[in-house]
C-alpha atoms as a PDB file:
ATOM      1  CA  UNK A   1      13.242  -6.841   3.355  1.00  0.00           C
ATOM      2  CA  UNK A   2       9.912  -8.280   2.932  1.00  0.00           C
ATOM      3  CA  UNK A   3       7.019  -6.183   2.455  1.00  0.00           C
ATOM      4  CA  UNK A   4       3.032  -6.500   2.349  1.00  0.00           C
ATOM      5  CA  UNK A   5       1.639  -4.405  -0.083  1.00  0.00           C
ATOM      6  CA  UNK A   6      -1.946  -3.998  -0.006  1.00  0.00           C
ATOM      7  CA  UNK A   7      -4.842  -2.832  -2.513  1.00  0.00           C
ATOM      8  CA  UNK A   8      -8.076  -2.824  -3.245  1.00  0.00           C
ATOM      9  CA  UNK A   9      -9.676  -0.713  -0.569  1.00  0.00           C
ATOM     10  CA  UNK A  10     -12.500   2.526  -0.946  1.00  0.00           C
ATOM     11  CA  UNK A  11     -15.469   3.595  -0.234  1.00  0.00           C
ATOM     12  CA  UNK A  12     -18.625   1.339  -0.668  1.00  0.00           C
ATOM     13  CA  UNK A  13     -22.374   1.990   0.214  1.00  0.00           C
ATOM     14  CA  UNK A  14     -23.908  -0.154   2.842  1.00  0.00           C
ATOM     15  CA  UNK A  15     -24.714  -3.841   1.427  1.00  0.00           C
ATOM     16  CA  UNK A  16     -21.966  -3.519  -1.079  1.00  0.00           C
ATOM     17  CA  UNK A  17     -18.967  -5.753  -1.539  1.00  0.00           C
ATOM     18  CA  UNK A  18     -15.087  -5.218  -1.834  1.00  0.00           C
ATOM     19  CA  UNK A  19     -12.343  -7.218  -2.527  1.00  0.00           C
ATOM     20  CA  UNK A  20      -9.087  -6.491  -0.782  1.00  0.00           C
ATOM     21  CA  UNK A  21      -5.374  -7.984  -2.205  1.00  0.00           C
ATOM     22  CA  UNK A  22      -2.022  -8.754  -0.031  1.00  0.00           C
ATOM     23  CA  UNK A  23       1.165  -9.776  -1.616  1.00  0.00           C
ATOM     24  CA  UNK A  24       4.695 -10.113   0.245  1.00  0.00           C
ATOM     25  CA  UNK A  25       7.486  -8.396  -1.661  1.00  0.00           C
ATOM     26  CA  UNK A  26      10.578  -9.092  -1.434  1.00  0.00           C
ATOM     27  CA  UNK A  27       9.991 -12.328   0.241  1.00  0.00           C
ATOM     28  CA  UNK A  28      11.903 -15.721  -0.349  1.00  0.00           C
ATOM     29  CA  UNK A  29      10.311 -17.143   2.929  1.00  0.00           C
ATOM     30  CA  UNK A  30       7.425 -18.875   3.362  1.00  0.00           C
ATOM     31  CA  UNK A  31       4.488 -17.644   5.492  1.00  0.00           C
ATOM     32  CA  UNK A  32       2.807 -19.896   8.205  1.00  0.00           C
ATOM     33  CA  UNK A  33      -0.371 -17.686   8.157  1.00  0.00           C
ATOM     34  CA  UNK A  34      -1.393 -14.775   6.170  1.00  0.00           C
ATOM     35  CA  UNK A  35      -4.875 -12.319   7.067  1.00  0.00           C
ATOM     36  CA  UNK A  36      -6.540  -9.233   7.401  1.00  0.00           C
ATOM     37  CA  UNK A  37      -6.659  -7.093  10.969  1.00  0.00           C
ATOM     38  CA  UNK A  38      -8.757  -3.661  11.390  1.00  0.00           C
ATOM     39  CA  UNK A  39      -8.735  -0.970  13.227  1.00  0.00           C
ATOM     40  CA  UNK A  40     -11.750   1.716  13.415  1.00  0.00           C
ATOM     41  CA  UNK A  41     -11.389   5.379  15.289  1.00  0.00           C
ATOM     42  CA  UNK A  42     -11.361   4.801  19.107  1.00  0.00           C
ATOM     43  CA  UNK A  43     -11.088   1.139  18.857  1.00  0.00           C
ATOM     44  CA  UNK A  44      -8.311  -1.269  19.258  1.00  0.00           C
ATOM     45  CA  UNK A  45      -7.073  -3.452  16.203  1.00  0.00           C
ATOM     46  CA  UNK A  46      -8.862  -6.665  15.950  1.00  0.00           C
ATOM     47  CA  UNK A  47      -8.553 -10.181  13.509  1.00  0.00           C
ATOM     48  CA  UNK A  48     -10.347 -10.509  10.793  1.00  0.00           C
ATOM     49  CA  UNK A  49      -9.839 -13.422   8.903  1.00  0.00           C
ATOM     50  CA  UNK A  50      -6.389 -15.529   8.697  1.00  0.00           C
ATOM     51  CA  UNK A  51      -5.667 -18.384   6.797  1.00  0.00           C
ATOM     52  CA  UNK A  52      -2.917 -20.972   8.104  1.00  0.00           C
ATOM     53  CA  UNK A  53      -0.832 -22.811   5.841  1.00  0.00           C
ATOM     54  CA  UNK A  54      -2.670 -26.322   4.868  1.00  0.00           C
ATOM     55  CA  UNK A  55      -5.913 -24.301   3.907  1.00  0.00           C
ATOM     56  CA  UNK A  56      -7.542 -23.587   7.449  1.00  0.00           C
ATOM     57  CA  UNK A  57      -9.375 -20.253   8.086  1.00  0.00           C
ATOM     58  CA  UNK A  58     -11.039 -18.211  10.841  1.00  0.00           C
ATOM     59  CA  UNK A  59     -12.566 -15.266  10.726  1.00  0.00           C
ATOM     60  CA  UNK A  60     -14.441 -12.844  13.401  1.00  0.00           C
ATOM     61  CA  UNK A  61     -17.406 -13.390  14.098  1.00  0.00           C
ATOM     62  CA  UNK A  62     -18.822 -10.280  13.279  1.00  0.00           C
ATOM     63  CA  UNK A  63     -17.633 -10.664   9.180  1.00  0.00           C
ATOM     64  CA  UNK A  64     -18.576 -14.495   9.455  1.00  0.00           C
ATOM     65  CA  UNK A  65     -20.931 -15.356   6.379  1.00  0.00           C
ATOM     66  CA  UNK A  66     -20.360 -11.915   4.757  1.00  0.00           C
ATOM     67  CA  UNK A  67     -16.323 -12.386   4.367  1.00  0.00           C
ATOM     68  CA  UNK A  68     -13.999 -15.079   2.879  1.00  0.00           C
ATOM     69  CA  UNK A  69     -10.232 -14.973   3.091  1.00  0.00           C
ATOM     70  CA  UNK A  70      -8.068 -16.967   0.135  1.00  0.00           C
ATOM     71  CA  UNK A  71      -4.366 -17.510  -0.348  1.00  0.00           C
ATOM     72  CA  UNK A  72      -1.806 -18.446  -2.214  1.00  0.00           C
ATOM     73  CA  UNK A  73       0.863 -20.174  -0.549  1.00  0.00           C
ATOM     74  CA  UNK A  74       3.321 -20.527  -3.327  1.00  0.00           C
ATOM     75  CA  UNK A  75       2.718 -16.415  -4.135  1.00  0.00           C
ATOM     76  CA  UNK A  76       2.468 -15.098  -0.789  1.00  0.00           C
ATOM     77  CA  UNK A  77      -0.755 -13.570  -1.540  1.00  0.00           C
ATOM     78  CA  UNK A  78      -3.806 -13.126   0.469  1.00  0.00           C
ATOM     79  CA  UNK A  79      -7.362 -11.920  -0.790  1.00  0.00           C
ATOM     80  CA  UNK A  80     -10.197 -10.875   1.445  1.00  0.00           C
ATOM     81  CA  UNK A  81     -13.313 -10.568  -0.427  1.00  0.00           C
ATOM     82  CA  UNK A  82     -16.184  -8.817   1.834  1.00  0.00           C
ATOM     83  CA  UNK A  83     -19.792  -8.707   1.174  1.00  0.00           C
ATOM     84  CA  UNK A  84     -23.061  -7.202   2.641  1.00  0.00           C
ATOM     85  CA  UNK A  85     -20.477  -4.591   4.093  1.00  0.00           C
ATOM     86  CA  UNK A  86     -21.746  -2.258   7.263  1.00  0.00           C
ATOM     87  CA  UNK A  87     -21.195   1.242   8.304  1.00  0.00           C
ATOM     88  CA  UNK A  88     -19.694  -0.955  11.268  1.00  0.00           C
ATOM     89  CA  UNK A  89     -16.727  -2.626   8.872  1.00  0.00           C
ATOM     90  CA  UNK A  90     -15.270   1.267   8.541  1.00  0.00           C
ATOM     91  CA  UNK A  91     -11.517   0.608   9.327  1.00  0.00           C
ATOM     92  CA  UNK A  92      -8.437   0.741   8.285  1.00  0.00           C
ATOM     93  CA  UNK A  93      -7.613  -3.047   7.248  1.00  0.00           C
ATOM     94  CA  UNK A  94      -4.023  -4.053   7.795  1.00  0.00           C
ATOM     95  CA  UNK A  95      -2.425  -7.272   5.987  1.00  0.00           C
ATOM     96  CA  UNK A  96      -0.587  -9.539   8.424  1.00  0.00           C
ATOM     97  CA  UNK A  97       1.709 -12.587   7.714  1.00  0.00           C
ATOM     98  CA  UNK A  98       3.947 -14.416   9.700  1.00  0.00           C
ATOM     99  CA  UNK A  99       6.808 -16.266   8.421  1.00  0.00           C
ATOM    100  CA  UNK A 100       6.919 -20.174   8.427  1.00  0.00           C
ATOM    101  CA  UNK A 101       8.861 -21.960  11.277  1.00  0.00           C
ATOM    102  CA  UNK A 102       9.206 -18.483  13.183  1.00  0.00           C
ATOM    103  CA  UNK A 103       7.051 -15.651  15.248  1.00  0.00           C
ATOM    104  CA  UNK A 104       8.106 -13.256  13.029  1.00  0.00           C
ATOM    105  CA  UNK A 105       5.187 -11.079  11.977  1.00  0.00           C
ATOM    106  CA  UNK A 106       5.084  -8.744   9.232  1.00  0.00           C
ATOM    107  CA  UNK A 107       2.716  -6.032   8.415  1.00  0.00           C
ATOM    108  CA  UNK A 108       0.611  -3.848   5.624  1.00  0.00           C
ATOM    109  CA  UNK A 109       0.326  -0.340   5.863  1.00  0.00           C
ATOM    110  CA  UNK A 110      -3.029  -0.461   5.969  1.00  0.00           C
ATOM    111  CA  UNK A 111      -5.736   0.513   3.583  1.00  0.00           C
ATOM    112  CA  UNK A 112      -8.711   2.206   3.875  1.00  0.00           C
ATOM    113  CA  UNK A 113     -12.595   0.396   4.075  1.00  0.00           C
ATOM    114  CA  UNK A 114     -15.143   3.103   3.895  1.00  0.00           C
ATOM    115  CA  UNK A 115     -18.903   1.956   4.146  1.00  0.00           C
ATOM    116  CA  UNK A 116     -21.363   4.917   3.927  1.00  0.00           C
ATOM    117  CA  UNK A 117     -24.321   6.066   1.925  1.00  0.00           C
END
């Protein structure tokens, strides 16, 4: 049973920074991509940031130049470290992975991104 558990989350004032941390549990597979979705009140869940196995990354383009996405293939991790955060990045930010050589998709429970003064 593979799990992604996620940390790192809180509450930040505007124009702070964060640092949010993925790891698969329980995992003996590989992952083709691993990343960061959102979701705020009212709004559907969007992408973040992903990173594909080989070192390729896209992100939104509302978090490009404030956000970078890092990974560890070999560990299953996945680090999203955010700065210059806005009101506007309040979500919940999921962890997504899915596994290598499949469409198998796995997910966080989510952690919480506050940004308020």
């Amino acid at each position: 049973q593979v799990q992604l558990v996620e940390s790192g989350g809180g509450l930040v004032q505007p124009g702070g920074s964060l640092r949010l941390s993925c790891a698969a549990s329980g995992s003996i597979f590989s992952m083709r991509s691993m990343g960061w979705y959102r979701q705020a009140p009212g709004k559907e869940r969007e992408m973040v940031a992903r990173i594909i196995v080989g070192g390729s990354t896209s992100y939104a383009d509302s978090v490009k130049g404030r956000f970078t996405v890092s990974g560890d293939n070999a560990k299953n991790t996945v680090d999203l470290e955010m700065h210059n955060l806005k009101p506007d990045d309040t979500a919940v930010y999921y962890c997504h992975a899915v596994r290598l050589g499949t469409y198998i998709v796995y997910w966080g429970q989510g952690i919480q991104v506050t940004v308020s003064s």
